[in-house]
Every structure is written in C-alpha cells, then in structure tokens.
N, C-alpha and C. Protein backbone atom coordinates (compact mmCIF):
# COMPACT_ATOMS: atom_id res chain seq x y z
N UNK A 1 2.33 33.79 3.63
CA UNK A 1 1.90 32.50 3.14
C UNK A 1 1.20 32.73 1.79
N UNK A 2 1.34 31.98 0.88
CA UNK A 2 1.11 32.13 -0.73
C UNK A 2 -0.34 31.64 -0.27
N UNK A 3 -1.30 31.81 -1.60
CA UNK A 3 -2.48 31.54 -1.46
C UNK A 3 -2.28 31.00 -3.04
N UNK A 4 -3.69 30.16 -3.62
CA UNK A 4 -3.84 29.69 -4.58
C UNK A 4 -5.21 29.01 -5.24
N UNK A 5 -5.60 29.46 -6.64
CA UNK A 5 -6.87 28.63 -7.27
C UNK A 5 -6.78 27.29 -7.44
N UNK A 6 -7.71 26.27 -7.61
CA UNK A 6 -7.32 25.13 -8.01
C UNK A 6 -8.25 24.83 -8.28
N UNK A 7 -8.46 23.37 -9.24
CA UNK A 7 -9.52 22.40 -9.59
C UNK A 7 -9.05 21.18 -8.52
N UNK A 8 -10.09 20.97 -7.95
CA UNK A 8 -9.90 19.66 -7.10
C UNK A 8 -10.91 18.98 -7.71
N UNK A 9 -10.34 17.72 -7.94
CA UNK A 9 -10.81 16.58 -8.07
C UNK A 9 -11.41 16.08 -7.31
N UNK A 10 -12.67 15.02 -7.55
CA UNK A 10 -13.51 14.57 -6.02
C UNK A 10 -13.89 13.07 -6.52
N UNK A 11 -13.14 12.23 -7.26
CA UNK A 11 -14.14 10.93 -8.03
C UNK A 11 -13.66 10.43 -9.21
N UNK A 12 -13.03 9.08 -9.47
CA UNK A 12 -12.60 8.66 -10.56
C UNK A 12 -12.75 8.43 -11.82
N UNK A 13 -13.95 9.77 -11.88
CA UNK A 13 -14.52 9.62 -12.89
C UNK A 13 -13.90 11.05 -13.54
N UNK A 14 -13.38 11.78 -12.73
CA UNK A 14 -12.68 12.95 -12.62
C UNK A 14 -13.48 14.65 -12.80
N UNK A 15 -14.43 14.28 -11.86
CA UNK A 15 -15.57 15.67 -11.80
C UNK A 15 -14.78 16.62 -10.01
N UNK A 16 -15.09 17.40 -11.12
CA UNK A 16 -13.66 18.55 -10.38
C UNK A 16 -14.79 19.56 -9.67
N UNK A 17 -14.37 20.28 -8.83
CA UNK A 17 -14.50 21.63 -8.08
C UNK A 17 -13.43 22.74 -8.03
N UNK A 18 -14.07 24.20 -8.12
CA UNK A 18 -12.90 25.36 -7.96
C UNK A 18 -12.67 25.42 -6.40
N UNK A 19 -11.74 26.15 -5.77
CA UNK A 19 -11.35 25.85 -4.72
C UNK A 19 -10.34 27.66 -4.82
N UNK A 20 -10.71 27.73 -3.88
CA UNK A 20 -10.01 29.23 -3.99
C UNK A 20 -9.69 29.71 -2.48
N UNK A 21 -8.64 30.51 -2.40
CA UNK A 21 -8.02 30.59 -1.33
C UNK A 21 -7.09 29.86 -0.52
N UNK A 22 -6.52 28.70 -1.29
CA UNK A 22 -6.40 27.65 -1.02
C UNK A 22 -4.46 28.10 -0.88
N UNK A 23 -4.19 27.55 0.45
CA UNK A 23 -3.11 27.75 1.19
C UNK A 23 -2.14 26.31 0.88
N UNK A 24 -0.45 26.34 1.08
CA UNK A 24 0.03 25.30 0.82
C UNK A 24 -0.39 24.04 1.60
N UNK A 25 -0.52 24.16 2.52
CA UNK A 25 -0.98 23.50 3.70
C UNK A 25 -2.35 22.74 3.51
N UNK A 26 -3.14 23.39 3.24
CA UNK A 26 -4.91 23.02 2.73
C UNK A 26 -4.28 22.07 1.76
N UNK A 27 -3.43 22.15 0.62
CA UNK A 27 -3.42 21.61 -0.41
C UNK A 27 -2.87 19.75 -0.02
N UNK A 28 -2.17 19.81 0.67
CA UNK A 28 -1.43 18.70 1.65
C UNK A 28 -2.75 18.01 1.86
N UNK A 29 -3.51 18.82 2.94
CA UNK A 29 -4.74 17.84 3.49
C UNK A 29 -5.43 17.57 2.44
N UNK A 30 -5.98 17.98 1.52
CA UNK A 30 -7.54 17.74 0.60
C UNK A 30 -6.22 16.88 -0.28
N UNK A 31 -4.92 16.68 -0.31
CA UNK A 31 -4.84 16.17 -1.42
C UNK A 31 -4.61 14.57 -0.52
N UNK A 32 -4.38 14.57 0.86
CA UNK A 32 -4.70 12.99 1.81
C UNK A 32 -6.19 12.90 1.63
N UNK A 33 -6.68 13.54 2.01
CA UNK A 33 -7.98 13.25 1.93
C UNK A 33 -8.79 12.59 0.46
N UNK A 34 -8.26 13.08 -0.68
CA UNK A 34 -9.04 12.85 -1.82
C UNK A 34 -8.14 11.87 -2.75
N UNK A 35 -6.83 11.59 -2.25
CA UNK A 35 -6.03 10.69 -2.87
C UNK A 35 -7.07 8.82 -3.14
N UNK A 36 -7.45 8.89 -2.03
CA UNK A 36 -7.89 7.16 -1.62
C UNK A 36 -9.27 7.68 -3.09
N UNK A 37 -9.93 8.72 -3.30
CA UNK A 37 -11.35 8.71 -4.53
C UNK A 37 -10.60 8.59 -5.82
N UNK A 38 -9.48 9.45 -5.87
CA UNK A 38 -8.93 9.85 -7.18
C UNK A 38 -7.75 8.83 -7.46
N UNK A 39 -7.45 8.41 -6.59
CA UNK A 39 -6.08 7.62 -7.05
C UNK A 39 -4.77 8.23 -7.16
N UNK A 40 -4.63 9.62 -7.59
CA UNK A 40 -3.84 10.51 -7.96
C UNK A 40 -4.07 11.83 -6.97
N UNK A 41 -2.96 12.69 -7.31
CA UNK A 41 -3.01 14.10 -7.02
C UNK A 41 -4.17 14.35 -7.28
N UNK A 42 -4.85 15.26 -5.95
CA UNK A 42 -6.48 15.73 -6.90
C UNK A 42 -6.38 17.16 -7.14
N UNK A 43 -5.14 17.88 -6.75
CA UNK A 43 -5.59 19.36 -7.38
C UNK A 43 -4.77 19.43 -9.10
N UNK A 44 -5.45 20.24 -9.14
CA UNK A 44 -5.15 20.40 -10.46
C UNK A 44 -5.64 22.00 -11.23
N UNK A 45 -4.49 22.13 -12.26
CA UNK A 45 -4.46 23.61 -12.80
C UNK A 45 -4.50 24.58 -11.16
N UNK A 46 -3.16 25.00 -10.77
CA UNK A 46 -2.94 25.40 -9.95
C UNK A 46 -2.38 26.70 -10.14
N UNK A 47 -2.60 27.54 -9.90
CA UNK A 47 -2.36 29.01 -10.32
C UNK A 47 -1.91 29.87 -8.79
N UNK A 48 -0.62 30.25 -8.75
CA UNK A 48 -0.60 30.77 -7.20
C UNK A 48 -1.10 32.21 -7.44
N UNK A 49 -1.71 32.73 -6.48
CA UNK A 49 -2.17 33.96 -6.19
C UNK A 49 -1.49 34.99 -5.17
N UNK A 50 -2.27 35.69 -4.69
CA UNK A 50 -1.79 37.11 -3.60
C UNK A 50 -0.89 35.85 -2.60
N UNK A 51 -0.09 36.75 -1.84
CA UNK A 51 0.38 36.55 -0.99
C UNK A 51 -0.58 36.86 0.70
N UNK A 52 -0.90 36.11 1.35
CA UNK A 52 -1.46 36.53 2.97
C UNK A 52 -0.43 36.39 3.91
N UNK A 53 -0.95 37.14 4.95
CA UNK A 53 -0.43 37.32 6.13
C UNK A 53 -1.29 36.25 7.34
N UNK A 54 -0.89 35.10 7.71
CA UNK A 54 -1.16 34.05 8.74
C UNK A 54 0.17 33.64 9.17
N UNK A 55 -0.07 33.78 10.46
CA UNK A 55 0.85 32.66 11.74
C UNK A 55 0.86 31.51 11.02
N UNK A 56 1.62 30.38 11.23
CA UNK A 56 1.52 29.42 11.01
C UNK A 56 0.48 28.24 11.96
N UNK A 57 0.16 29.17 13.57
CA UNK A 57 -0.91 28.54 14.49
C UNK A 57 -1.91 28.80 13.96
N UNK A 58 -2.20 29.81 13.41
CA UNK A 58 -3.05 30.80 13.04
C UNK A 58 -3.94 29.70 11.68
N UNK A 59 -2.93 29.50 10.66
CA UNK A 59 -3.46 28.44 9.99
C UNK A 59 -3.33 27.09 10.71
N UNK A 60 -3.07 26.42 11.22
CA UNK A 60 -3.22 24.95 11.27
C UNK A 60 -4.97 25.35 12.72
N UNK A 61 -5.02 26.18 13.15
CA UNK A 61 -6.26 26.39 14.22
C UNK A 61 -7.42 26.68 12.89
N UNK A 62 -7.07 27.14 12.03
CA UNK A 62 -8.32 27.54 10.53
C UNK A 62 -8.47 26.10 9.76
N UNK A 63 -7.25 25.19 9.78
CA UNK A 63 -7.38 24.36 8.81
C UNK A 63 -8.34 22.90 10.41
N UNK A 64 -7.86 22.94 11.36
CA UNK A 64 -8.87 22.18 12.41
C UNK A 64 -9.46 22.25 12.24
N UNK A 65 -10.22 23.90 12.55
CA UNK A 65 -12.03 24.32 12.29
C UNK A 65 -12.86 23.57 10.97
N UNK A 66 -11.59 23.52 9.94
CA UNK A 66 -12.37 23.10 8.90
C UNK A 66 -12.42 21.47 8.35
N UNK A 67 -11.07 21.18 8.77
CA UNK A 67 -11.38 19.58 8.39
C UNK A 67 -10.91 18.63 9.81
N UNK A 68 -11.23 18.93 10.93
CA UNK A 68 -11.16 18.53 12.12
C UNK A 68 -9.65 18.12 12.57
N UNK A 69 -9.46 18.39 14.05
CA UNK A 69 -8.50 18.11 15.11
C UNK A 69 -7.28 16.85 14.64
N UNK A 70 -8.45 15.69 14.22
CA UNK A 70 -7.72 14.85 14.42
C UNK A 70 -6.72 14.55 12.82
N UNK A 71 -7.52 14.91 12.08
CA UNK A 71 -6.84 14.99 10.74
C UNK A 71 -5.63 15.50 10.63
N UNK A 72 -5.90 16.82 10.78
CA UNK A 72 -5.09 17.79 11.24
C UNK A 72 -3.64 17.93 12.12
N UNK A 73 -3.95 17.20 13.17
CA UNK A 73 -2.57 16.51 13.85
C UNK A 73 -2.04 15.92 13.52
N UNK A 74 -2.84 14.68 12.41
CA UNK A 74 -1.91 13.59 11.71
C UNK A 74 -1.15 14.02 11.04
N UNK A 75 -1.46 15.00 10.29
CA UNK A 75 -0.91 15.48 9.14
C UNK A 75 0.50 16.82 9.06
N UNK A 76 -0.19 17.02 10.52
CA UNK A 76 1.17 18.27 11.39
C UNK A 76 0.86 17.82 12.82
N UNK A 77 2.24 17.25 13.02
CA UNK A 77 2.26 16.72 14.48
C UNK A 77 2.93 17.78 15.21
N UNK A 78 2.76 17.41 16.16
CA UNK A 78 3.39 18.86 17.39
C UNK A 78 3.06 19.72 17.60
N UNK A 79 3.36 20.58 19.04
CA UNK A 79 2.92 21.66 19.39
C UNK A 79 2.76 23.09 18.21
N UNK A 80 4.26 22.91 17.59
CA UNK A 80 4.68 23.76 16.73
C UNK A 80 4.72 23.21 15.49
N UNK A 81 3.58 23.23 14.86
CA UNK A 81 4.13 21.73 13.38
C UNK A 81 4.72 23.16 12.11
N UNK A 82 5.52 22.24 11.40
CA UNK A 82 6.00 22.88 10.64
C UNK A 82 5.31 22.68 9.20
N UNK A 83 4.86 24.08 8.69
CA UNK A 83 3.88 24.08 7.64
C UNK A 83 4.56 24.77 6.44
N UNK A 84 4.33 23.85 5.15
CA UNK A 84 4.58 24.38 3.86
C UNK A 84 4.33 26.19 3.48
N UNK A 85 5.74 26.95 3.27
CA UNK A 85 4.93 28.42 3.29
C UNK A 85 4.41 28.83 1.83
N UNK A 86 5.12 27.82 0.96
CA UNK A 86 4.45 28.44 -0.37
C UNK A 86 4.56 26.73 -0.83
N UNK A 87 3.86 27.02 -2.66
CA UNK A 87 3.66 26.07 -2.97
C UNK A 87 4.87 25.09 -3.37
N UNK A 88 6.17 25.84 -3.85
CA UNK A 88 7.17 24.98 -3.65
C UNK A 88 7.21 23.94 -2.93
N UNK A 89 7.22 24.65 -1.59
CA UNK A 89 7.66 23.62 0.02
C UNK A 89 6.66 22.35 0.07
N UNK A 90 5.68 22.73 -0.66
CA UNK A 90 4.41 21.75 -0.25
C UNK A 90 4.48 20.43 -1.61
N UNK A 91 5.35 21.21 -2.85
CA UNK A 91 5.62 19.96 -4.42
C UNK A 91 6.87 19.64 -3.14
N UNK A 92 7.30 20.06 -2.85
CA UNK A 92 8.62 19.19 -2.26
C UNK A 92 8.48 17.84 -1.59
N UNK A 93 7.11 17.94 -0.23
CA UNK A 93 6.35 17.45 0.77
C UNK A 93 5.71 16.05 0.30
N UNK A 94 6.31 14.72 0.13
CA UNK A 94 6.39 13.54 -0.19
C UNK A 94 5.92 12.79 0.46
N UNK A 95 4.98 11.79 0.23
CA UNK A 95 4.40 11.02 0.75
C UNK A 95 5.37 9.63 1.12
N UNK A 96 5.45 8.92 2.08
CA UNK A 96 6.59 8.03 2.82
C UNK A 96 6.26 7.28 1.69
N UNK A 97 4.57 6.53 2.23
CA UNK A 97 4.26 5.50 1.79
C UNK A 97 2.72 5.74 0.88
N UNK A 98 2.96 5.89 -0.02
CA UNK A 98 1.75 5.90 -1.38
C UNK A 98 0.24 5.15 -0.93
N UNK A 99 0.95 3.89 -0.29
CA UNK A 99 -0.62 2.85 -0.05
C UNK A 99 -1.08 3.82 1.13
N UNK A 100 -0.41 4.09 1.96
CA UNK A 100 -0.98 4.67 3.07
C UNK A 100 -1.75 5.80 3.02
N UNK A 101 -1.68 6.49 2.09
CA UNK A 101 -1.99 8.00 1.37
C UNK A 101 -3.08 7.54 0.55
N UNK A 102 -3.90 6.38 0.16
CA UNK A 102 -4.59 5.89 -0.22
C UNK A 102 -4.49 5.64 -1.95
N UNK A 103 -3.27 6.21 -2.24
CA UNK A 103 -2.55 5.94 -3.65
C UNK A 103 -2.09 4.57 -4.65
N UNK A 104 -2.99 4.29 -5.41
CA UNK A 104 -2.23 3.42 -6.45
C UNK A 104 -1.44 2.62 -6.17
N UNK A 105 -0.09 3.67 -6.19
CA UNK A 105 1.03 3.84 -6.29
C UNK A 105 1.67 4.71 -6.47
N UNK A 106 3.10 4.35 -7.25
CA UNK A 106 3.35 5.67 -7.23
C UNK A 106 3.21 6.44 -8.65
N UNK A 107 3.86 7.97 -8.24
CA UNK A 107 2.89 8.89 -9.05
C UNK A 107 3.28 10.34 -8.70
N UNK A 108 3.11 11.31 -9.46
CA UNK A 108 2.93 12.38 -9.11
C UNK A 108 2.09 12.87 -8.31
N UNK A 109 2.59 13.75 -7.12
CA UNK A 109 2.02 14.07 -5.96
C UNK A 109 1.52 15.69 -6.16
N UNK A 110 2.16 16.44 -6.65
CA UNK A 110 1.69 17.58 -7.31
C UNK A 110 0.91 18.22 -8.39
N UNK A 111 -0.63 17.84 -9.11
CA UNK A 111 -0.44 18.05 -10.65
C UNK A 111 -0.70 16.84 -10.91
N UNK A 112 -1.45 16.85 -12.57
CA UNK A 112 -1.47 15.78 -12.75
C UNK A 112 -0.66 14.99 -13.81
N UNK A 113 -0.12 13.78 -13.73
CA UNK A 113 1.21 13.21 -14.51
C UNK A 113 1.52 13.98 -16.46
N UNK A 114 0.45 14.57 -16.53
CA UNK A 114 0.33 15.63 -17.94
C UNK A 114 1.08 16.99 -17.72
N UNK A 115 0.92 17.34 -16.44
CA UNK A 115 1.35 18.84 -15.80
C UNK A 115 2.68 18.56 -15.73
N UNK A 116 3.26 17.14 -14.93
CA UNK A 116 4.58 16.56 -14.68
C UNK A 116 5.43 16.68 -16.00
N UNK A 117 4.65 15.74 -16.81
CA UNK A 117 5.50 15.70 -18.29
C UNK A 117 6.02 17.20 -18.95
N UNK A 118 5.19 18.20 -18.76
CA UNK A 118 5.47 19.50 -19.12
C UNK A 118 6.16 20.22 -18.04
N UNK A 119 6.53 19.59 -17.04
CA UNK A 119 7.29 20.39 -16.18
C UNK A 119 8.89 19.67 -16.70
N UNK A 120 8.74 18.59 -17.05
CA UNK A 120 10.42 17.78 -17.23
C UNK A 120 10.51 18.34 -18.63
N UNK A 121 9.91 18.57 -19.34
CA UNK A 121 9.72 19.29 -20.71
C UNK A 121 10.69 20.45 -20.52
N UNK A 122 10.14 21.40 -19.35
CA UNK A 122 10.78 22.76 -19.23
C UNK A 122 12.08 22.49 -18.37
N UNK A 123 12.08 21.66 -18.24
CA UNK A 123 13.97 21.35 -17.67
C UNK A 123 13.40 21.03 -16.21
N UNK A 124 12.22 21.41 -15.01
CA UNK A 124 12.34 21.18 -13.49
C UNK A 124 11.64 19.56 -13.84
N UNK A 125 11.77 19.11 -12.34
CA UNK A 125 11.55 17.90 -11.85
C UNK A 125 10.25 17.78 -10.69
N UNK A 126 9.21 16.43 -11.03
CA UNK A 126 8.16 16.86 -10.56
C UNK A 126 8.62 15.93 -9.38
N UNK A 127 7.62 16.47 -8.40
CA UNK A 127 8.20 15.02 -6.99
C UNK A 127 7.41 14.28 -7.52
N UNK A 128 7.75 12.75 -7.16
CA UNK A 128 7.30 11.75 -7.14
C UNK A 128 7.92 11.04 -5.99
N UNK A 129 5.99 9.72 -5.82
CA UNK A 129 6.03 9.05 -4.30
C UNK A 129 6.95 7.62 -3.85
N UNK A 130 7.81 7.85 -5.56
CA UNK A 130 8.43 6.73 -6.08
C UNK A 130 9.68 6.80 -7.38
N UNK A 131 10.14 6.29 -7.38
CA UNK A 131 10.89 6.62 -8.88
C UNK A 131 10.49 4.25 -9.27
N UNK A 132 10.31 4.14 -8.71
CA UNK A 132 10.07 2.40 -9.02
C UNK A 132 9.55 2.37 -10.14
C-alpha cells in the first residue's frame, strides 16, 4: 500500500495542515469528511512516498480506531471492503453524488482544479464528480 504527504485543507478560508503517512484510503475519508468545510478536494500538493506493508483489514481496523466505526463502514461497506491500493485507484474513486459528499458541485475530486488544469496540460485526465 503506497503511503503519502499532503496539505489538507480544514476551512474556506483555505488554512491547511501537513498530514503524513497518509494512505489511499485515509485520503477518501478526510477528503468526505472535509469536503462539506472546503467545498472542494481538501488534500492538496500530494507527493507519494515509501511503499508499506498493511492487510487491507489491517488498514480499514487503523482507519476505525481513528475516525470511528461508523464512518468507516459508510465509506467501505462489507465484511471484506475493497480499498484503494495506491493513489491512482483512489483519483479514480468518484463521488455518485457531489451534494451528498457535502460538495458545491461538481469539481475535481483529487487536487485542486489548478493541479487538474496542469494535469490536462500534461496530456492525463483529472476525475471529476461531473462533466455538467
């Protein structure tokens, strides 16, 4: 499982925190969680790091401990939930519905719509929660 630095965002005023160690999976939750403050994607300048060795139980039982049971299930349902292994899988990982995710609208879900523009710049494609 990839690991990774980030600036998370916490407030629409856009006052950030470092965040380190930060797994594809973590990135999913803090970015439900902080969507409804920020409006947008809240990580930002994302740099992947070392590679770790975790189960995939192994993380979703670390990511409970830390942002509780019930979150946690919502967000990976099932006995066996299936978890983003690197950060690819997790830009892939699309939100149904934007309002529900506490979003705007729609938008870039990875990064922020500046990071996007320089990714279509370099020829890839950023996800978005919408093309509308």
């Amino acid at each position: 499982m990839k690991t990774a630095t980030a600036r998370l965002v916490i407030n629409d005023l856009g006052s950030d925190i470092p965040i380190g160690g930060l797994t594809p999976a973590e990135a999913l939750v803090l970015g439900a969680m902080h969507m409804p403050n920020v409006k947008d994607y809240p990580l930002r300048e994302i740099e992947e790091g070392p590679e770790i060795k975790r189960s995939a139980m192994d993380e979703v039982k670390r990511l409970r401990a830390k942002y509780g049971k019930t979150r946690i299930n919502e967000l990976f349902p099932g006995k066996m939930p299936s978890l983003p292994k690197d950060f690819d899988e997790a830009r892939a990982a699309v939100v149904d519905n934007p309002d529900d995710a506490g979003s705007a609208g729609p938008g870039v879900l990875f990064g922020s719509p500046k990071e996007a523009e320089a990714l279509e710049k370099s020829g890839s494609q950023p996800i978005r929660a919408s093309d509308d």
